[in-house]
N, C-alpha and C. Protein backbone atom coordinates (compact mmCIF):
# COMPACT_ATOMS: atom_id res chain seq x y z
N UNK A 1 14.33 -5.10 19.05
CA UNK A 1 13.33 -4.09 18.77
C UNK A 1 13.23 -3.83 17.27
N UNK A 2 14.45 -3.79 16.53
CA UNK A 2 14.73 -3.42 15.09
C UNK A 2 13.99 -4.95 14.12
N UNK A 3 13.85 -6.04 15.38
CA UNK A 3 13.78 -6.90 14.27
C UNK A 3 11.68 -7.11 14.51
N UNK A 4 11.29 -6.50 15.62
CA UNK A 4 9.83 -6.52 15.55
C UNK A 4 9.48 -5.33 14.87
N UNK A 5 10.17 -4.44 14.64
CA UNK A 5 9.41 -3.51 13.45
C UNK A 5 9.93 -3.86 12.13
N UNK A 6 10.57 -4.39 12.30
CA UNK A 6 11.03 -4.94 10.52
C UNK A 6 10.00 -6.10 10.13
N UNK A 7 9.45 -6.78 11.24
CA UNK A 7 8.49 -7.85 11.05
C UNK A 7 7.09 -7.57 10.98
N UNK A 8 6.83 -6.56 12.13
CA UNK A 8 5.41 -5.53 11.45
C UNK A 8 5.42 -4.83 10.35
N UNK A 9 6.28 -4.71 9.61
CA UNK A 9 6.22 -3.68 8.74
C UNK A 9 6.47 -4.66 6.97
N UNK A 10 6.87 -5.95 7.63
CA UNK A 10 6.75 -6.92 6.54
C UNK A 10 5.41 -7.90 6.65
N UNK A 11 4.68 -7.62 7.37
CA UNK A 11 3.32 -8.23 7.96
C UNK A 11 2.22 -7.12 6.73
N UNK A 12 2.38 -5.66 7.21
CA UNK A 12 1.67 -4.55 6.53
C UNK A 12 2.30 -4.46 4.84
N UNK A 13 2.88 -4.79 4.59
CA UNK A 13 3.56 -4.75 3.07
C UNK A 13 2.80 -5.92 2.50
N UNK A 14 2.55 -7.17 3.24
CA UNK A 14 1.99 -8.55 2.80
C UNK A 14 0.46 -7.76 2.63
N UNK A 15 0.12 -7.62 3.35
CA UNK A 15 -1.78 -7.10 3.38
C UNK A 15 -1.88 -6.14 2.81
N UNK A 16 -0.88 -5.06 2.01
CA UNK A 16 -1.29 -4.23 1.23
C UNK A 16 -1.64 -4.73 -0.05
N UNK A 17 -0.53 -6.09 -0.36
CA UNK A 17 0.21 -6.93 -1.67
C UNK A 17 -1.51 -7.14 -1.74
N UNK A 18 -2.36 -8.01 -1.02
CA UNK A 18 -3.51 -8.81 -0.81
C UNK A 18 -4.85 -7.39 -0.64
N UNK A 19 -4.51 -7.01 -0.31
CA UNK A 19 -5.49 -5.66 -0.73
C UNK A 19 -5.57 -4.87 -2.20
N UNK A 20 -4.76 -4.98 -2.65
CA UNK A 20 -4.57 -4.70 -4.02
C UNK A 20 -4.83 -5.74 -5.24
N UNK A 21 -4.90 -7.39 -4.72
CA UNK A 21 -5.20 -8.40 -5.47
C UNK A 21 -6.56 -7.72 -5.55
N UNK A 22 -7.62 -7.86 -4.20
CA UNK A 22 -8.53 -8.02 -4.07
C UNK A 22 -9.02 -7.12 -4.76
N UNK A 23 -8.42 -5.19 -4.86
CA UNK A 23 -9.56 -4.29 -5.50
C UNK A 23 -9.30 -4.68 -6.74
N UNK A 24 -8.37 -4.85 -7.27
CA UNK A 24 -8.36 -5.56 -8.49
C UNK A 24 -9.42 -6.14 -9.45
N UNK A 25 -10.05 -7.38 -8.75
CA UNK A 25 -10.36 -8.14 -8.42
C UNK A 25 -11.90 -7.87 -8.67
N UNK A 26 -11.92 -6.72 -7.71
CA UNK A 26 -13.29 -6.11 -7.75
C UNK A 26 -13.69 -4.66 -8.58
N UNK A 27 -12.90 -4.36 -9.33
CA UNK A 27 -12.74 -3.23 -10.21
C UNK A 27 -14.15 -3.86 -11.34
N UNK A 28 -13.55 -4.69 -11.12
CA UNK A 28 -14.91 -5.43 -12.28
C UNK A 28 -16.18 -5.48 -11.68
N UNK A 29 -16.43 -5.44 -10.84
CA UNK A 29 -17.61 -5.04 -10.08
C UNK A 29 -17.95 -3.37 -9.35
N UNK A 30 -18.39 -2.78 -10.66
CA UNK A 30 -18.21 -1.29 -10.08
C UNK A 30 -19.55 -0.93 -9.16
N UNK A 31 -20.44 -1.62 -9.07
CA UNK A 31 -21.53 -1.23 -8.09
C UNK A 31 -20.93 -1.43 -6.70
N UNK A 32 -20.15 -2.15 -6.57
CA UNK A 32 -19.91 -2.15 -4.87
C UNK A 32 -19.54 -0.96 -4.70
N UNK A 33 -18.92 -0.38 -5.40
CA UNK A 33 -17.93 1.17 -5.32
C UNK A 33 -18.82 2.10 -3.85
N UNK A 34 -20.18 1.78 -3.63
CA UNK A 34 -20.41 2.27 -2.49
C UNK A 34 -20.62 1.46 -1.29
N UNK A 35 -20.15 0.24 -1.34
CA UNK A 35 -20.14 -0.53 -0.13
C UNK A 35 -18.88 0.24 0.53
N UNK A 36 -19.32 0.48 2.23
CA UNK A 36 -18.05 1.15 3.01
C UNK A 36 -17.14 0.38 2.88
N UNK A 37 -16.81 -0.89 2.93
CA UNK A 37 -15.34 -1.70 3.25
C UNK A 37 -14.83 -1.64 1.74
N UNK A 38 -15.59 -1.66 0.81
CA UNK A 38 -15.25 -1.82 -0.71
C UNK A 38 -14.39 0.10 -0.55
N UNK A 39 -15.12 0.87 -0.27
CA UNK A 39 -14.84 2.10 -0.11
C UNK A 39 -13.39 2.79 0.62
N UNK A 40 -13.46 1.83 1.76
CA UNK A 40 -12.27 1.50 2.71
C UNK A 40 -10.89 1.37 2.06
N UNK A 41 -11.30 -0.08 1.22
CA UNK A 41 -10.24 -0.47 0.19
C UNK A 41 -9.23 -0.16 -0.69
N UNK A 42 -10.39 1.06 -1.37
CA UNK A 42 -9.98 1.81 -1.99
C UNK A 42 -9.05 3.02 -1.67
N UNK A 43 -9.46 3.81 -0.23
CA UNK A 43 -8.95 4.49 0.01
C UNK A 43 -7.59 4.16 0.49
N UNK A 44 -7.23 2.92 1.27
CA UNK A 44 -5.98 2.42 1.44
C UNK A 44 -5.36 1.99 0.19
N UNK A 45 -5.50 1.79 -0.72
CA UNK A 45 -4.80 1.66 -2.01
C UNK A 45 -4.57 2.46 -2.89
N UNK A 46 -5.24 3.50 -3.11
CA UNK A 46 -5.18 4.48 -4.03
C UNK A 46 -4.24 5.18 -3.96
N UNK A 47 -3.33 5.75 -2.61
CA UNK A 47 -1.97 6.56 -3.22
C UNK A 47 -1.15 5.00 -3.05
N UNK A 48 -1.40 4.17 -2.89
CA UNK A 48 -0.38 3.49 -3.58
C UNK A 48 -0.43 2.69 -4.80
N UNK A 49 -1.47 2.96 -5.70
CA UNK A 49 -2.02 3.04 -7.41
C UNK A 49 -1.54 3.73 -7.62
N UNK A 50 -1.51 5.35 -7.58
CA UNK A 50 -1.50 6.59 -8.37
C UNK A 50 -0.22 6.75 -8.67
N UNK A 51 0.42 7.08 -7.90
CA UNK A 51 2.10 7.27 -8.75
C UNK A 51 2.61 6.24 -10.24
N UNK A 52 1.39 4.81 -10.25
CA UNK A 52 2.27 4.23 -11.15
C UNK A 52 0.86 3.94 -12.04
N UNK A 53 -0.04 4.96 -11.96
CA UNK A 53 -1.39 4.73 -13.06
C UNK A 53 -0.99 5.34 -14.84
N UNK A 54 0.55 5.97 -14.36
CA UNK A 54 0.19 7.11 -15.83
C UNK A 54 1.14 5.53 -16.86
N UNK A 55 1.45 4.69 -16.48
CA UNK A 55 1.22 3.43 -17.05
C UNK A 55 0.88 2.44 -17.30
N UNK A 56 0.01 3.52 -18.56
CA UNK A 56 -1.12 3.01 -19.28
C UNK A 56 -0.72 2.42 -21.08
N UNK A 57 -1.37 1.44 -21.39
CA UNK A 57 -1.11 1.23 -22.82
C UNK A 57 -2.59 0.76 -23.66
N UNK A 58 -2.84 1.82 -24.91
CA UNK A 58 -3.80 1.72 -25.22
C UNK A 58 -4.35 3.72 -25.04
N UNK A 59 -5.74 3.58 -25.33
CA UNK A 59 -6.56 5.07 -25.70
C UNK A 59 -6.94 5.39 -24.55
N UNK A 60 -7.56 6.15 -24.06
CA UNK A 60 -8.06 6.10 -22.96
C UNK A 60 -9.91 5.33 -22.55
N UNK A 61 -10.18 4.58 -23.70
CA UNK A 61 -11.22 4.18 -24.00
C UNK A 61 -10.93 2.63 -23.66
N UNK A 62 -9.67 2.43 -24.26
CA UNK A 62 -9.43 1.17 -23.56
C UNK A 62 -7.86 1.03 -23.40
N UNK A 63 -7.57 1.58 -22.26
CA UNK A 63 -6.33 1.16 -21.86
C UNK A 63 -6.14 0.54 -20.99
N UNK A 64 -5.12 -0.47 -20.82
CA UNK A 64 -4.61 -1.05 -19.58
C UNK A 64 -4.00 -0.69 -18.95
N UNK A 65 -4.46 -1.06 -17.07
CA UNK A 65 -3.76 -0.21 -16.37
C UNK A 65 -2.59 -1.36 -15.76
N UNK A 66 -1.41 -1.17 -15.82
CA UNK A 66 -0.26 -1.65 -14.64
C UNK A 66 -0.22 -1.39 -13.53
N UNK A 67 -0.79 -0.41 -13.05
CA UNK A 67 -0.66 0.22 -11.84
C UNK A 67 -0.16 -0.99 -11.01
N UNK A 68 -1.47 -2.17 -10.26
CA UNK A 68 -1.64 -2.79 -9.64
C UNK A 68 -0.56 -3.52 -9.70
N UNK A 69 -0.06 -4.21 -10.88
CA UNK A 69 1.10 -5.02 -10.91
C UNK A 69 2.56 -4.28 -10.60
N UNK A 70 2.72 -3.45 -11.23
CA UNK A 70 4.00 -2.38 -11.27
C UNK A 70 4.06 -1.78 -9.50
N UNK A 71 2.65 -1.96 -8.66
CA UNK A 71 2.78 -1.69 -7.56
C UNK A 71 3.42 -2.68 -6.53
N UNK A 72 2.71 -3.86 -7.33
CA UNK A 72 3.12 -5.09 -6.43
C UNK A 72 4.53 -5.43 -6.68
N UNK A 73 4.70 -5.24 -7.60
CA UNK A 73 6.62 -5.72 -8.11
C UNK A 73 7.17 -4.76 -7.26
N UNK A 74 7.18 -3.24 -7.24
CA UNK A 74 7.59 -2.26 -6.20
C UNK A 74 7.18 -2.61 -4.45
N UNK A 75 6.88 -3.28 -4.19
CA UNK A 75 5.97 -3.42 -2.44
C UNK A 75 6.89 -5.18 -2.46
N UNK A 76 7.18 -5.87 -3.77
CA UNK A 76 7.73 -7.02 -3.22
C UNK A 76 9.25 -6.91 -3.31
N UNK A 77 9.82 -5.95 -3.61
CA UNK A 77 10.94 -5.45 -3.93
C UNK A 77 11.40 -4.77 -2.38
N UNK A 78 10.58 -3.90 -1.99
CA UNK A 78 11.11 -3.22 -0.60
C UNK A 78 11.14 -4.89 0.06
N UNK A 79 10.64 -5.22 0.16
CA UNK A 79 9.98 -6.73 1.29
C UNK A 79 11.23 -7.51 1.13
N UNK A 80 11.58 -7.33 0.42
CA UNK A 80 12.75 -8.88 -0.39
C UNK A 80 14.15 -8.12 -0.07
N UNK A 81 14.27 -6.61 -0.01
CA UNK A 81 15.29 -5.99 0.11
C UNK A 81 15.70 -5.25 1.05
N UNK A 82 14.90 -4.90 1.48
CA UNK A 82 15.09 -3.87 3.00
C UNK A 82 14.71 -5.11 4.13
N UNK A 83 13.56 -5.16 4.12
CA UNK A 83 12.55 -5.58 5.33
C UNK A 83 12.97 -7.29 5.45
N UNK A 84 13.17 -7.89 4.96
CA UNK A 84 13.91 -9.20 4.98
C UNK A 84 14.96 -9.51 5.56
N UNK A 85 16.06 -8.99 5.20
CA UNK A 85 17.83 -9.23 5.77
C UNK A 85 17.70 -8.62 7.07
N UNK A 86 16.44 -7.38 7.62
CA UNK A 86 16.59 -7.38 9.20
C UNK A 86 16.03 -8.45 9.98
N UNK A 87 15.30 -8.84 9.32
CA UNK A 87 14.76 -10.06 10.20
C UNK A 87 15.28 -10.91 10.00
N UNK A 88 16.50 -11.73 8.87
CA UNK A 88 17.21 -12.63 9.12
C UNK A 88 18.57 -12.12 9.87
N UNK A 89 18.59 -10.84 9.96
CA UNK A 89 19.99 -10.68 10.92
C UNK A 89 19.74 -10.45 12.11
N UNK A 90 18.41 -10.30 12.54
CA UNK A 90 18.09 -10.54 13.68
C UNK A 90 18.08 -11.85 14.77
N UNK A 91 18.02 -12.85 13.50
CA UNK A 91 18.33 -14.19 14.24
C UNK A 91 19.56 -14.49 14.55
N UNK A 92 20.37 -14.33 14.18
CA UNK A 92 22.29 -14.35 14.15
C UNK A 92 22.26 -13.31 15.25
C-alpha cells in the first residue's frame, strides 16, 4: 500500500516538474494568459512559484526569476529522497 502511494505521489511530483517547464515556456507568450488550460496551469503552479519568487537578481524592470528552477531542484530533491527509497524498498 506504502509503495502505491509513494508511486502516485512520484507520478504527481513528475507532472508538476513538466508543468512548470511548460508555463515557463509560455511566460513568453503573455496573451494566452486568458486561455482556461493556460489559466489552469497557472493556478496549479503558482503556490509552488511563490515561496521561491523573492529570488530575484537584477531591478525590478529586469530581473530574473529562479523561481521555476529553484522549484524544480526542490520537487527533484523530495523525488530522489523521500519518494524513491519507498519504492525501491518496496521491492525487497
Amino acid at each position: 500500500m506504502i509503495s502505491l502511494i509513494a508511486q502516485v505521489i512520484d507520478k504527481v511530483i513528475t507532472i508538476l516538474i513538466f508543468a512548470i517547464v511548460i508555463r515557463t515556456f509560455l511566460s513568453y507568450i503573455p496573451h494566452l494568459r486568458s486561455n482556461q488550460l493556460i489559466s489552469l496551469l497557472y493556478d496549479v503552479t503558482d503556490p509552488l512559484l511563490k515561496p521561491f519568487q523573492r529570488f530575484q537578481i537584477g531591478g525590478a524592470a529586469m530581473a530574473l526569476d529562479f523561481s521555476p528552477i529553484i522549484a524544480i531542484i526542490v520537487l527533484n530533491l523530495i523525488q530522489s529522497w523521500i519518494v524513491r527509497p519507498w519504492i525501491v524498498r518496496s521491492f525487497f
